[in-house]
N, C-alpha and C. Protein backbone atom coordinates (compact mmCIF):
# COMPACT_ATOMS: atom_id res chain seq x y z
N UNK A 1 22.13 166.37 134.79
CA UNK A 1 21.57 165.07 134.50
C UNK A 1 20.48 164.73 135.52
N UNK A 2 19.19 163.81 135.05
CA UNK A 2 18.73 164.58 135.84
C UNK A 2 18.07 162.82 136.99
N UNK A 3 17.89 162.90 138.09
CA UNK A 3 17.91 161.79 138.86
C UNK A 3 16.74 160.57 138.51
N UNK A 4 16.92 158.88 138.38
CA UNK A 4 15.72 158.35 138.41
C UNK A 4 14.86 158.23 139.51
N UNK A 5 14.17 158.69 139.22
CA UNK A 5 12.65 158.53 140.64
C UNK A 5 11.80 157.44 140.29
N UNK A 6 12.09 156.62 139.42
CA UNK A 6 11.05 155.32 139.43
C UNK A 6 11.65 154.02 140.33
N UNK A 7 11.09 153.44 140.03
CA UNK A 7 11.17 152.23 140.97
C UNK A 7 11.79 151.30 140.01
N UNK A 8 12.50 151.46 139.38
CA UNK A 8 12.85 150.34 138.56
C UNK A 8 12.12 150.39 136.85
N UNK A 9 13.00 149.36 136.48
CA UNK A 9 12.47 149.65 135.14
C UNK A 9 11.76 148.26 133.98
N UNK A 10 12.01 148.03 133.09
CA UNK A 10 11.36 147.01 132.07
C UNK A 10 11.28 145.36 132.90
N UNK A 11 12.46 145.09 133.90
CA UNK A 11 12.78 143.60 134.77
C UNK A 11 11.47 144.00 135.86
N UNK A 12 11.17 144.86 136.10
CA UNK A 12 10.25 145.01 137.15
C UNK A 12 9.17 145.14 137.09
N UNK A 13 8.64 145.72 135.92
CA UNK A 13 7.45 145.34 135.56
C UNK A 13 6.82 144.02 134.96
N UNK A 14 7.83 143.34 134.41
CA UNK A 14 7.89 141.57 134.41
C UNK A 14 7.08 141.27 135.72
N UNK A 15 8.08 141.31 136.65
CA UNK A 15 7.73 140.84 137.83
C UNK A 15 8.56 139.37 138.48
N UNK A 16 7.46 138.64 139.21
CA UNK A 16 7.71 137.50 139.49
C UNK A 16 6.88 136.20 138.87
N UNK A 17 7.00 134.85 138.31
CA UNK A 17 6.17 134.15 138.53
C UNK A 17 5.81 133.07 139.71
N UNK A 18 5.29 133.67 140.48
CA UNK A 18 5.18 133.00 141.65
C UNK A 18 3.63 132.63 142.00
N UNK A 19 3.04 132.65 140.94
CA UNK A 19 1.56 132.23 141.36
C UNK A 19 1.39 130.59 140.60
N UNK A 20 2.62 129.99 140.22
CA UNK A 20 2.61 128.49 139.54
C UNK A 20 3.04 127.66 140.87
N UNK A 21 3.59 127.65 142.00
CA UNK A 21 3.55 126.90 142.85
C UNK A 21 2.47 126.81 143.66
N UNK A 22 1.20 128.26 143.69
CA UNK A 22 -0.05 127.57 144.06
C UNK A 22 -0.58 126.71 143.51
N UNK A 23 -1.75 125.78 144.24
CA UNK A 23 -2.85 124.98 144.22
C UNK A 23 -3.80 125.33 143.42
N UNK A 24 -4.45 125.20 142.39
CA UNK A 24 -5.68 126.06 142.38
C UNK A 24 -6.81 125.22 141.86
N UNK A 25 -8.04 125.56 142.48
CA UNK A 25 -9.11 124.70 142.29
C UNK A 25 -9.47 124.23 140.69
N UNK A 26 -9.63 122.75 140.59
CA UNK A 26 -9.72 122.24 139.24
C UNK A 26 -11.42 122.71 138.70
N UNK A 27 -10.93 123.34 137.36
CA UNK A 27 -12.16 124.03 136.73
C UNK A 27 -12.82 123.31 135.61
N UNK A 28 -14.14 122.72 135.82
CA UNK A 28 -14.93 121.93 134.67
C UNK A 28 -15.77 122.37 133.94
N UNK A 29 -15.90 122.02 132.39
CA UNK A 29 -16.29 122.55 131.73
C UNK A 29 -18.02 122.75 132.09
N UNK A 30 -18.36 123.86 131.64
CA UNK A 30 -19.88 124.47 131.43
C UNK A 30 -20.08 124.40 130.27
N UNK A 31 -21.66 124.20 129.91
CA UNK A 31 -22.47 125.07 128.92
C UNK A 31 -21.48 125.83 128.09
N UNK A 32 -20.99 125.70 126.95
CA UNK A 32 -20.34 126.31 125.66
C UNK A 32 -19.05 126.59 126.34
N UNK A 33 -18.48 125.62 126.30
CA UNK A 33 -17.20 125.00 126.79
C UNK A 33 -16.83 123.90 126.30
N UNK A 34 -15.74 123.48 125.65
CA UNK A 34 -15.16 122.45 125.07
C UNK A 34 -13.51 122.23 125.70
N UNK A 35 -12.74 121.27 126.07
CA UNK A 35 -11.21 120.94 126.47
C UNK A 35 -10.86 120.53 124.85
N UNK A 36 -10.01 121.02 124.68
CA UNK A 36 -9.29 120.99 123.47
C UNK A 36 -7.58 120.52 123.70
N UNK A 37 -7.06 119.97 122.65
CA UNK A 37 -5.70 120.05 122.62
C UNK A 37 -5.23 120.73 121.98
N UNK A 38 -3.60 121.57 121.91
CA UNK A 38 -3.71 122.38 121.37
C UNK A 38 -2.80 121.35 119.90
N UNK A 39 -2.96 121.84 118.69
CA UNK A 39 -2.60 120.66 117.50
C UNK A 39 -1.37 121.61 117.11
N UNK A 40 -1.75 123.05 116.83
CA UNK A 40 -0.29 124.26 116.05
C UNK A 40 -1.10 125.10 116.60
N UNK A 41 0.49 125.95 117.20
CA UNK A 41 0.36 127.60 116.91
C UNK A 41 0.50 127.78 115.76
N UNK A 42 -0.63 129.09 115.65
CA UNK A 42 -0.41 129.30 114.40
C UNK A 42 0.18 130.91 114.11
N UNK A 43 -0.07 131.57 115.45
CA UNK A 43 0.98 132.85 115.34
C UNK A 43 -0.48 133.96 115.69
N UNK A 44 0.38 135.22 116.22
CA UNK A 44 -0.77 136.16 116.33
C UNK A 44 -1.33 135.94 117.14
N UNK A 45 -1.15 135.62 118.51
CA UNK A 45 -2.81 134.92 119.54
C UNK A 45 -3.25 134.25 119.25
N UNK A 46 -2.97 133.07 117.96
CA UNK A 46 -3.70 132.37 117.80
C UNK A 46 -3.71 130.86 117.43
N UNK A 47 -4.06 129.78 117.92
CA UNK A 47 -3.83 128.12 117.86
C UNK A 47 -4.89 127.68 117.12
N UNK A 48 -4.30 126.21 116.81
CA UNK A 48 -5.72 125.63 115.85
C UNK A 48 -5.50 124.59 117.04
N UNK A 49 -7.20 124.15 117.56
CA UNK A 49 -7.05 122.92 118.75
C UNK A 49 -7.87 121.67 118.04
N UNK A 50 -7.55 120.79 118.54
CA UNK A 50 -8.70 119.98 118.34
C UNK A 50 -9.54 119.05 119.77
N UNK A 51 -10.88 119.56 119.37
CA UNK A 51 -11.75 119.57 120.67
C UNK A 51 -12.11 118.04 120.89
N UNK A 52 -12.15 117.94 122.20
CA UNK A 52 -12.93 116.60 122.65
C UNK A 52 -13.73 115.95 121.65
N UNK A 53 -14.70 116.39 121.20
CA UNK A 53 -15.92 116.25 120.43
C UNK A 53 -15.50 115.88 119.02
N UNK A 54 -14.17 116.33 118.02
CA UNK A 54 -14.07 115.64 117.27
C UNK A 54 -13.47 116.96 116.41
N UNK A 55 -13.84 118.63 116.69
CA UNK A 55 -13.90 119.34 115.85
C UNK A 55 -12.77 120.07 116.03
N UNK A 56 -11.89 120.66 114.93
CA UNK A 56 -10.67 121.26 115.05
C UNK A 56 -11.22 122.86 114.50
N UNK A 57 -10.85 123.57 115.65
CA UNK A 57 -11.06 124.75 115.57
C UNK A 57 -9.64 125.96 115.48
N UNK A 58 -10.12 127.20 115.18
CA UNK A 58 -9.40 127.71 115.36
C UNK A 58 -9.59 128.37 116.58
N UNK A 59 -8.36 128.98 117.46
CA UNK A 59 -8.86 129.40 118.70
C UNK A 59 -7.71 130.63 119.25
N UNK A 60 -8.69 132.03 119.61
CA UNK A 60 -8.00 133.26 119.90
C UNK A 60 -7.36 132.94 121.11
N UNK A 61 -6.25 133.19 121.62
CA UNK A 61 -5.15 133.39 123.01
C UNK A 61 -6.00 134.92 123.95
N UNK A 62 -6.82 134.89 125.07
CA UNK A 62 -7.02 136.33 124.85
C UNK A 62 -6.26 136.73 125.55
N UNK A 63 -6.44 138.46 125.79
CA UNK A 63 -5.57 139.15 126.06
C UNK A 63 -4.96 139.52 127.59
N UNK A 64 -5.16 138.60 128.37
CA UNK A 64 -5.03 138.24 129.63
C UNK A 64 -3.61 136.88 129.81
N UNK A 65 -3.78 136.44 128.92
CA UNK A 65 -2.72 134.93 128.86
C UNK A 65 -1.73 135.11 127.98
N UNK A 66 -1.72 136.18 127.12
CA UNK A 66 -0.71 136.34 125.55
C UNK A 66 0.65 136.01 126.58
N UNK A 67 0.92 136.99 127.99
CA UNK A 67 2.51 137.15 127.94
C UNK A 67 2.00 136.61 129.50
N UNK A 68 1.79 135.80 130.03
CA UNK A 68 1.80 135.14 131.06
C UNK A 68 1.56 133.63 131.47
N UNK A 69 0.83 133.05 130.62
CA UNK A 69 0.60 131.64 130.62
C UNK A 69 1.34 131.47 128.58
N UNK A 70 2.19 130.42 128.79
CA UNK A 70 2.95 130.12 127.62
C UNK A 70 1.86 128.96 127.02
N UNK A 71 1.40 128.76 126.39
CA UNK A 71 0.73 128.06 125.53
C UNK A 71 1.65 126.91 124.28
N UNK A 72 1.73 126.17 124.54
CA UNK A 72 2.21 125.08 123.87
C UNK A 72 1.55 124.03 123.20
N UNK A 73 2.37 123.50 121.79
CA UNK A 73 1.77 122.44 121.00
C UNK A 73 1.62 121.13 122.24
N UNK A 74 0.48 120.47 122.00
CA UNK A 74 -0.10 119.42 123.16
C UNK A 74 -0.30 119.67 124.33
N UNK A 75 -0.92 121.08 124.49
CA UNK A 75 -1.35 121.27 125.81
C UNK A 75 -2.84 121.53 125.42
N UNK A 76 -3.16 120.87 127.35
CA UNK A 76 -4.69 120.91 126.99
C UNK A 76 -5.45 122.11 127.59
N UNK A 77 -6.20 122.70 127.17
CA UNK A 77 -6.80 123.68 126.98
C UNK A 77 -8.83 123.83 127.24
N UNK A 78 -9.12 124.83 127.89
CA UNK A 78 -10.93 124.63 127.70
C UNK A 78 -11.20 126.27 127.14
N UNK A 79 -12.01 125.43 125.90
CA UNK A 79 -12.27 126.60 125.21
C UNK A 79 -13.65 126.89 125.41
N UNK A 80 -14.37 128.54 124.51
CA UNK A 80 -15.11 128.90 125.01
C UNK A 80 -15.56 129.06 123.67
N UNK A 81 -16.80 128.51 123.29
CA UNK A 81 -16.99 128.46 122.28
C UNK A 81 -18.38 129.97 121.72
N UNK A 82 -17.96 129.97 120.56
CA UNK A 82 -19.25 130.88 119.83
C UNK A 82 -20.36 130.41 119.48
N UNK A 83 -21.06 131.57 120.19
CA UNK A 83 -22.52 131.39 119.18
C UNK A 83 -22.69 132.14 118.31
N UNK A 84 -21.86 132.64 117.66
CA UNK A 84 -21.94 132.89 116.01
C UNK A 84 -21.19 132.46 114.98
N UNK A 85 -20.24 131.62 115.64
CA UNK A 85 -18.64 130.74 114.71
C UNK A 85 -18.52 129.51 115.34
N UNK A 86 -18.57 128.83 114.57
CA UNK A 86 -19.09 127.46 114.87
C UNK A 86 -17.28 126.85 114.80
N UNK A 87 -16.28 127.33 113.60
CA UNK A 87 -15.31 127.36 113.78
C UNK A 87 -14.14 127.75 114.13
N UNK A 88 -14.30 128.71 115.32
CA UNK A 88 -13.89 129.58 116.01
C UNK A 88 -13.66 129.93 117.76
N UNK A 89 -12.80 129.63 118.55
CA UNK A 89 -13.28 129.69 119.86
C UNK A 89 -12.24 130.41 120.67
N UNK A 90 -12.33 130.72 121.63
CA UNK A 90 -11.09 131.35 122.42
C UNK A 90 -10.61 130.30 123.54
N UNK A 91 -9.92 130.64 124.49
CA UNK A 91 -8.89 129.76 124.73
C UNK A 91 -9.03 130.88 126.46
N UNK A 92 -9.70 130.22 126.98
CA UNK A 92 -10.23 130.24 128.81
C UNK A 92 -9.61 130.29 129.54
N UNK A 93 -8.54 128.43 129.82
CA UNK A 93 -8.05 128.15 130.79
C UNK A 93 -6.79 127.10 129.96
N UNK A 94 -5.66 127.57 130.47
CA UNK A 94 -4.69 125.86 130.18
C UNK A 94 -4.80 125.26 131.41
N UNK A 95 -4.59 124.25 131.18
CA UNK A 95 -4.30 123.20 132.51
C UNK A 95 -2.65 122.87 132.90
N UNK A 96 -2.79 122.21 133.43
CA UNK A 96 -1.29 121.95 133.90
C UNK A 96 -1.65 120.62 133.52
N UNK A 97 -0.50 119.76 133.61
CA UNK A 97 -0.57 118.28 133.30
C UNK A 97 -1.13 116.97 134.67
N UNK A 98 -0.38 117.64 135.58
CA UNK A 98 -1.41 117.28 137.16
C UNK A 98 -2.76 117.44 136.79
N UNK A 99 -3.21 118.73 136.57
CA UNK A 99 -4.23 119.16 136.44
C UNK A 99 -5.43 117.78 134.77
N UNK A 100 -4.60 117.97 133.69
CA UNK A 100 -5.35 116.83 132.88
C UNK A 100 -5.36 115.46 133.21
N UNK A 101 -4.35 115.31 134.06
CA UNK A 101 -4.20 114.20 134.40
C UNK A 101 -5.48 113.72 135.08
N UNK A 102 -6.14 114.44 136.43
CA UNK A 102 -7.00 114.53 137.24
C UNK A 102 -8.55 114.66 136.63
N UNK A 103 -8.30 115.20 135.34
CA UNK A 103 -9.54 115.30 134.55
C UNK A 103 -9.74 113.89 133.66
N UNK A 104 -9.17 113.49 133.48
CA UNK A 104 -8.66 111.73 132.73
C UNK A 104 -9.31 111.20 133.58
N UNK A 105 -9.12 110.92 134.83
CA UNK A 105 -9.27 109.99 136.08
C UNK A 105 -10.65 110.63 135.96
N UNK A 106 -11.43 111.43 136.37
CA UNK A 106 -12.71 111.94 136.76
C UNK A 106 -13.44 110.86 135.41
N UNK A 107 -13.27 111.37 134.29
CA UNK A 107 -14.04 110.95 133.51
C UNK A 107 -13.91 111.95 132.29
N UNK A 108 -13.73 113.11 132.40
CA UNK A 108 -14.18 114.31 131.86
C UNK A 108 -13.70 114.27 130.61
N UNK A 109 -12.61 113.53 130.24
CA UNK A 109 -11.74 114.04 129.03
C UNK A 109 -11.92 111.97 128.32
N UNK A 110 -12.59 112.24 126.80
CA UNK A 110 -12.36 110.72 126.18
C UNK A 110 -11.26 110.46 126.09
N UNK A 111 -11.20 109.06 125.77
CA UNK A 111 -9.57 107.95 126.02
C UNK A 111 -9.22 108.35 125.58
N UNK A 112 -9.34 108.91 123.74
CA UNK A 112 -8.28 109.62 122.20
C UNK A 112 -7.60 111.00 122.64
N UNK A 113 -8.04 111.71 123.86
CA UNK A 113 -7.01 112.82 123.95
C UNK A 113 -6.11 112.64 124.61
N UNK A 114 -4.80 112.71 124.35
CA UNK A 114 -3.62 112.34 124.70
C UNK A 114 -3.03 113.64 125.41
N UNK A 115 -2.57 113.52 126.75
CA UNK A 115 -2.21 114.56 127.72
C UNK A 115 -0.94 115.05 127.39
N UNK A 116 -0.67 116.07 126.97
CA UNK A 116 1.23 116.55 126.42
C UNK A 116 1.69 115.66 125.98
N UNK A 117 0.45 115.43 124.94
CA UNK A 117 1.41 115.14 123.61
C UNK A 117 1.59 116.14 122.56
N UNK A 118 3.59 116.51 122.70
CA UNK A 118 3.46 116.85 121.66
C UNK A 118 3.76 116.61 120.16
N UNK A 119 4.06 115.49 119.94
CA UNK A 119 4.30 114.86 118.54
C UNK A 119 2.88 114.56 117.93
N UNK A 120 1.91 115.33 118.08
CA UNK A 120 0.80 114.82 117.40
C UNK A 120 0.49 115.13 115.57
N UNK A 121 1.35 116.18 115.57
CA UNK A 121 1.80 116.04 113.62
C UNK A 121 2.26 114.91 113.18
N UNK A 122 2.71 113.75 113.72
CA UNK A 122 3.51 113.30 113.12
C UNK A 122 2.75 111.85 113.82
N UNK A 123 2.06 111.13 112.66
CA UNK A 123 1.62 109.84 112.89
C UNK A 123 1.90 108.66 112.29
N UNK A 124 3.48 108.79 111.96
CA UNK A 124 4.12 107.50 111.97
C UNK A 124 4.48 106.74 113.01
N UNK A 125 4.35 105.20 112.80
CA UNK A 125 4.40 104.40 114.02
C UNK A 125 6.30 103.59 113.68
N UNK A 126 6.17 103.43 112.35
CA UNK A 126 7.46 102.72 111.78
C UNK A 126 8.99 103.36 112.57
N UNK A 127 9.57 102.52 112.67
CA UNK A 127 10.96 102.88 113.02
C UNK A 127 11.88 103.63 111.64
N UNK A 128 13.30 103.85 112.13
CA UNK A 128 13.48 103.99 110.73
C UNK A 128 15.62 104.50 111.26
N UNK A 129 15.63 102.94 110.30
CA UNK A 129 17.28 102.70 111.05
C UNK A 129 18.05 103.05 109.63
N UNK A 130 19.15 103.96 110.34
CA UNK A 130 20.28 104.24 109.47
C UNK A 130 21.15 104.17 110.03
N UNK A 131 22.15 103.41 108.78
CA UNK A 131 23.53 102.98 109.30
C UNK A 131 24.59 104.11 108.66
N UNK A 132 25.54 104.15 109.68
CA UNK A 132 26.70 104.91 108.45
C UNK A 132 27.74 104.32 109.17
N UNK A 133 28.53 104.33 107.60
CA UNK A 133 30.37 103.66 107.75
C UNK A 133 30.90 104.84 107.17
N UNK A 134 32.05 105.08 108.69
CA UNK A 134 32.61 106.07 108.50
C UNK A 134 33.64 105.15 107.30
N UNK A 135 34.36 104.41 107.04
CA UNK A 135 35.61 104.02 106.10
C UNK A 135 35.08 104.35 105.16
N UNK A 136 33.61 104.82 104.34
CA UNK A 136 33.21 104.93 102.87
C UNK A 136 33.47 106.37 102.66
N UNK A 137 33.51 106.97 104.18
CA UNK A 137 33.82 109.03 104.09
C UNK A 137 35.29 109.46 103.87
């Protein structure tokens, strides 16, 4: 039988995530750059956002963030937009919520984008009360 000589196996190439308790310098948008929220995954690398500006795009995960930064419905996002797909963009940087928060305060992001939100499918404001009597069961 014959001996392992590696260093470990599938847990170790994971690793650690230990680069989320750094600091890291807050990044503002450039020239063909848009902050987006994210609205649905839609599967495959890929989210539909809807951008600052008004426009809901679709937008690639690339292949640097698929299995390391988790991407979630109402997170905010700066995308990188095409100059050949006008409805189409990839997906740069997520932020952290510190992080949008700080972009709110600057100025950078209009009042209508809402920071982790994620109930944004669902734009009922109404309550909605139900009673039950157990003696009718």
């Amino acid at each position: 039988m014959p001996k392992n000589k590696g260093k470990g196996g599938k847990n170790r190439k994971r690793g650690k995530n230990e680069n989320e308790s750094e600091k890291r310098e807050l990044v503002f948008k450039e020239d063909g750059q848009e902050y987006a929220t994210v609205t649905k995954m839609v599967g495959n690398g890929w989210v539909e956002a809807q951008g600052a500006d008004g426009e809901k795009r679709s937008a690639h995960i690339r292949g640097a963030f698929r299995k390391k930064v988790w991407i979630a419905q109402g997170d905010l996002i700066l995308l990188g937009l095409r100059d050949y797909q006008d409805s189409k963009a990839d997906v740069i940087l997520k932020y952290t919520p510190d992080e949008a928060r700080m972009l709110k305060s600057y100025g950078e992001l209009p009042d209508h984008i809402k920071i982790n939100d994620t109930q944004i499918m669902e734009d009922s404001d109404e309550e909605v009360n139900v009673e039950f009597d157990i003696d009718e069961i």
